[in-house]
Protein backbone atom coordinates (compact mmCIF):
# COMPACT_ATOMS: atom_id res chain seq x y z
CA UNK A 1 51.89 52.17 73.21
CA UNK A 2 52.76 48.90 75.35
CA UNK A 3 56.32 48.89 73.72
CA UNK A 4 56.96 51.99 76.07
CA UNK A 5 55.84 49.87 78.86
CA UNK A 6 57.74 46.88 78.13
CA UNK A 7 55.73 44.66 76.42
CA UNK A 8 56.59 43.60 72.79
CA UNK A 9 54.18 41.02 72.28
CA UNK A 10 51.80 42.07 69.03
CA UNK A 11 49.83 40.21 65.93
CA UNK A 12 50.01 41.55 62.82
CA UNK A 13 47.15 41.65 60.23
CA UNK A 14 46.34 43.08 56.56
CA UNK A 15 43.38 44.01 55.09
CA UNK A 16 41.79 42.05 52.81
CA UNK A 17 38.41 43.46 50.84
CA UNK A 18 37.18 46.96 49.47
CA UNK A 19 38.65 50.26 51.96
CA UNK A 20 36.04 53.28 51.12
CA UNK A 21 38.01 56.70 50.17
CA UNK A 22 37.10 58.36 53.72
CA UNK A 23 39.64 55.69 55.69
CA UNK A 24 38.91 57.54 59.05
CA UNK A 25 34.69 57.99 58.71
CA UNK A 26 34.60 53.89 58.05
CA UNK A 27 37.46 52.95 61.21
CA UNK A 28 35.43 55.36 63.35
CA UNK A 29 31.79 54.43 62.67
CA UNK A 30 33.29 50.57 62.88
CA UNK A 31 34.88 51.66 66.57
CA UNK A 32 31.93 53.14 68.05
CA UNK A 33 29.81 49.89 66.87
CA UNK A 34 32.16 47.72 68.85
CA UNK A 35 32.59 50.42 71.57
CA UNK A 36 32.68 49.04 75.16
CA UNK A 37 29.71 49.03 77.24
CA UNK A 38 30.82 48.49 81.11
CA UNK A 39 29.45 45.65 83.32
CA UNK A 40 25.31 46.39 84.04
CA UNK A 41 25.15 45.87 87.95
CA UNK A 42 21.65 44.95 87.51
CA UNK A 43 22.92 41.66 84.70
CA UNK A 44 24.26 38.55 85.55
CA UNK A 45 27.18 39.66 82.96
CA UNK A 46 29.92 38.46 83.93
CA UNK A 47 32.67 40.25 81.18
CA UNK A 48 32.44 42.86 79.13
CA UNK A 49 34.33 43.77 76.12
CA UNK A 50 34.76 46.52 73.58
CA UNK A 51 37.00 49.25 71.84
CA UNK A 52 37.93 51.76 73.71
CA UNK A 53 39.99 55.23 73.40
CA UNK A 54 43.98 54.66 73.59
CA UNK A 55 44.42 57.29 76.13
CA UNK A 56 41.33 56.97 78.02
CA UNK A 57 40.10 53.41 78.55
CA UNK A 58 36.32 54.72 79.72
CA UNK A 59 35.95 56.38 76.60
CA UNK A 60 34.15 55.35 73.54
CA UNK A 61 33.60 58.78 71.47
CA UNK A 62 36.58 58.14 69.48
CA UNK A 63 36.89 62.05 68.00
CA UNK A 64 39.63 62.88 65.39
CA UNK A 65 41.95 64.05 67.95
CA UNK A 66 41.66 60.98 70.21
CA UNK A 67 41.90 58.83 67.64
CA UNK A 68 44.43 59.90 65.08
CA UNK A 69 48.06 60.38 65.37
CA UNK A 70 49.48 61.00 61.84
CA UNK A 71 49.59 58.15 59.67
CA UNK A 72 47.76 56.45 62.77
CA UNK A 73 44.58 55.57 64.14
CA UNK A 74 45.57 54.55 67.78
CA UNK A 75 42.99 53.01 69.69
CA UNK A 76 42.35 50.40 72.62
CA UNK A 77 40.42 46.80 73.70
CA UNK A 78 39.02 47.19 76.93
CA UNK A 79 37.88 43.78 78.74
CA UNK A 80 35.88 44.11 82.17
CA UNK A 81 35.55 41.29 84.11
CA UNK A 82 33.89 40.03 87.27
CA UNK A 83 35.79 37.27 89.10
CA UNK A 84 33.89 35.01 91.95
CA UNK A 85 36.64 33.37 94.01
CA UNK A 86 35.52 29.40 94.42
CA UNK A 87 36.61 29.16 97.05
CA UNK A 88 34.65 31.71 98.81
CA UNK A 89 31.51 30.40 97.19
CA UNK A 90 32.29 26.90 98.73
CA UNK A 91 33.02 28.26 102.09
CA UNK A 92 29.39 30.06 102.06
CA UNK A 93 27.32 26.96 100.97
CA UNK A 94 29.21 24.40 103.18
CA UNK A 95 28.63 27.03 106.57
CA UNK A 96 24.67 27.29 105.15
CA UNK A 97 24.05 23.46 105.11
CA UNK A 98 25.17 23.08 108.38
CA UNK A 99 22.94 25.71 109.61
CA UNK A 100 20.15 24.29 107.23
CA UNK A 101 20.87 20.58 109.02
CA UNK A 102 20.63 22.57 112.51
CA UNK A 103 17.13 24.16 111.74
CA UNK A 104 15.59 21.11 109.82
CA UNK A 105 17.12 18.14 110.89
CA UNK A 106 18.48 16.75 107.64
CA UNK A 107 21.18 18.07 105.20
CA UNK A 108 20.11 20.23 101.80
CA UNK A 109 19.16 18.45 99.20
CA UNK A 110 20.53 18.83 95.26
CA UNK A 111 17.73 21.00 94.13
CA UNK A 112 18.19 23.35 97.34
CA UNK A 113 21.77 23.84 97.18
CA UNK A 114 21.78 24.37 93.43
CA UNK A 115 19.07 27.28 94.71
CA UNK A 116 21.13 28.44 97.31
CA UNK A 117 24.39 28.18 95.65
CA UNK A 118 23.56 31.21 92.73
CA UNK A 119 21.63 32.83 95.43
CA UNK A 120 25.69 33.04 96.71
CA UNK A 121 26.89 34.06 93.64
CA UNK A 122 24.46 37.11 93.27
CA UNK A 123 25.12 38.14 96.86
CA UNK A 124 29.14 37.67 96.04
CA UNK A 125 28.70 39.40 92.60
CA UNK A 126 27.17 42.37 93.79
CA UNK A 127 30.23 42.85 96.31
CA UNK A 128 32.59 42.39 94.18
CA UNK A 129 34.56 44.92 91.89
CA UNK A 130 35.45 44.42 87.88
CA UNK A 131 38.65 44.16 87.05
CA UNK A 132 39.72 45.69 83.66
CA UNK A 133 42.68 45.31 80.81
CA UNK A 134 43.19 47.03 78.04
CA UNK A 135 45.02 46.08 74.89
CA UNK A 136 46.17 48.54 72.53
CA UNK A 137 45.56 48.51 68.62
CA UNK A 138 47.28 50.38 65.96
CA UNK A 139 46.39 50.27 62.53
CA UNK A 140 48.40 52.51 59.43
CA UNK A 141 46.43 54.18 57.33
CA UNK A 142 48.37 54.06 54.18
CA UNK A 143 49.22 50.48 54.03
CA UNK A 144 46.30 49.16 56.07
CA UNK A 145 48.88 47.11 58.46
CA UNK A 146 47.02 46.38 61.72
CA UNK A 147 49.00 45.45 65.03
CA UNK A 148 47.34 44.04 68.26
CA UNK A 149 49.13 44.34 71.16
CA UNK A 150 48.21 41.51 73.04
CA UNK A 151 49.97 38.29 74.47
CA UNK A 152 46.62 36.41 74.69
CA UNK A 153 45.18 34.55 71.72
CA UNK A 154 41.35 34.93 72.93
CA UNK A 155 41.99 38.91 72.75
CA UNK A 156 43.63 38.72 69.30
CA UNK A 157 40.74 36.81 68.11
CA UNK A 158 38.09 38.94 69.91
CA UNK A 159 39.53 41.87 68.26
CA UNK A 160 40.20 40.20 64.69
CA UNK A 161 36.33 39.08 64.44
CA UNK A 162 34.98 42.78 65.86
CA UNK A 163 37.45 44.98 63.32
CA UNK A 164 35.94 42.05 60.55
CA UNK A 165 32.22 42.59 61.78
CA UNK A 166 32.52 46.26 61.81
CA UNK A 167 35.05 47.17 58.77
CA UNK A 168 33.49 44.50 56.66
CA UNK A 169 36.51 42.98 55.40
CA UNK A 170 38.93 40.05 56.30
CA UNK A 171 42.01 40.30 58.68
CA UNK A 172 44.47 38.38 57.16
CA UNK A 173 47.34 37.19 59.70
CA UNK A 174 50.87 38.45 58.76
CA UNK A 175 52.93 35.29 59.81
CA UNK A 176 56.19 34.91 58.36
CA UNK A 177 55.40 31.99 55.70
CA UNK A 178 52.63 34.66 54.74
CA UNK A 179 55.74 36.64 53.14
CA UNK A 180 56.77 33.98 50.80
CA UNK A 181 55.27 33.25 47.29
CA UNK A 182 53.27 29.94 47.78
CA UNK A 183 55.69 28.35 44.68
CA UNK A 184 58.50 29.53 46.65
CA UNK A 185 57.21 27.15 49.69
CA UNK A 186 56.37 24.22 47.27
CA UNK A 187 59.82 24.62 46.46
CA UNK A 188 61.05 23.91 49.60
CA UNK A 189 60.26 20.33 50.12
CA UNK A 190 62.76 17.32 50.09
CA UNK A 191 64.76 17.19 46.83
CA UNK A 192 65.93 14.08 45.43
CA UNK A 193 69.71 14.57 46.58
CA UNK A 194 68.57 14.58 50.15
CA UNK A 195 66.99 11.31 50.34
CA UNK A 196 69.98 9.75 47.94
CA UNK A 197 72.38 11.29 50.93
CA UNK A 198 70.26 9.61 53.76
CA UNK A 199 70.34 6.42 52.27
CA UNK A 200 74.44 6.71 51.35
CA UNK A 201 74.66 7.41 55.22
CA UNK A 202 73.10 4.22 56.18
């Protein structure tokens, strides 16, 4: 768990909607429909994104053993991503056109360094590695508390809507004011005695 690693930054969700009897046959077949699919070298893809196993972040089988741990079901969000330095693309295009205004006499217009510009980013793409993080997820099977492990509010989401998707129910975000009765909030505006102080103060 990330708390053994140092980090202590989680969301924390409930369940809201119907939870079949067989808990683990519903997580698991929700899991493996949001399971990670790496990066196609072939795409344009950019990112990838998916649940992955807690222990090991390639893989998607999600078996009883991987997956439970007591009360537990301990799993992972795995994002892949592809980054294409600016600069470098820049650097590329600015050392074609002047080879381009050698050869033809004239600079490059729009059109053909639009054209030659992705033909950089293909070239670039195909040379460059993914780079991967993983979040990790744990979600109690008696109380259906769900914690995301995860300092970034895209991942939170991402994971929120793919649990929703897959579980079928909604993920209801355990904030603090979610603790107190909604009459017990109502409660707490300005009373009477506070705005007869303010004005006894002026």
């Amino acid at each position: 768990m990330p708390i053994r690693k140092g980090t202590v930054s989680c969301s924390r969700f409930r369940l809201e909607g119907a939870v079949p009897k067989d808990v683990k046959k519903w997580l698991t077949k929700a899991l493996k429909t949001a399971a990670f699919e790496p990066i196609d070298p072939k795409s344009d893809e950019l990112r990838a994104a998916g649940f992955v196993e807690l222990e090991d972040d390639r893989a998607t089988t999600f078996s009883a053993g991987a997956l439970f741990e007591g009360l537990y079901a301990l799993f992972a969000w795995r994002v892949e991503k592809i980054r294409l330095p600016a600069s470098s693309i820049r650097a590329e295009l600015v050392e074609w056109a002047r080879a381009f205004e050698a050869k033809n006499g004239r600079g490059p217009g729009r059109r053909e360094k639009s054209e030659q510009k992705e033909l950089i980013r293909k070239a670039l793409r195909g040379k460059t590695a993914p780079v991967s993080s993983v979040s990790d997820v744990s979600y109690e099977l008696p109380s259906g508390e769900l914690l995301v492990w995860a300092s970034s509010t895209s991942i939170v989401e991402e994971v929120q809507t793919a649990l929703e998707q897959g579980l079928e129910v909604r993920l209801i975000p355990r904030v603090p004011a979610s603790f107190v009765s909604p009459s017990v909030l109502e409660g707490l505006g300005p009373t009477p005695a506070l705005f007869e102080s303010a004005e006894a103060g002026r």
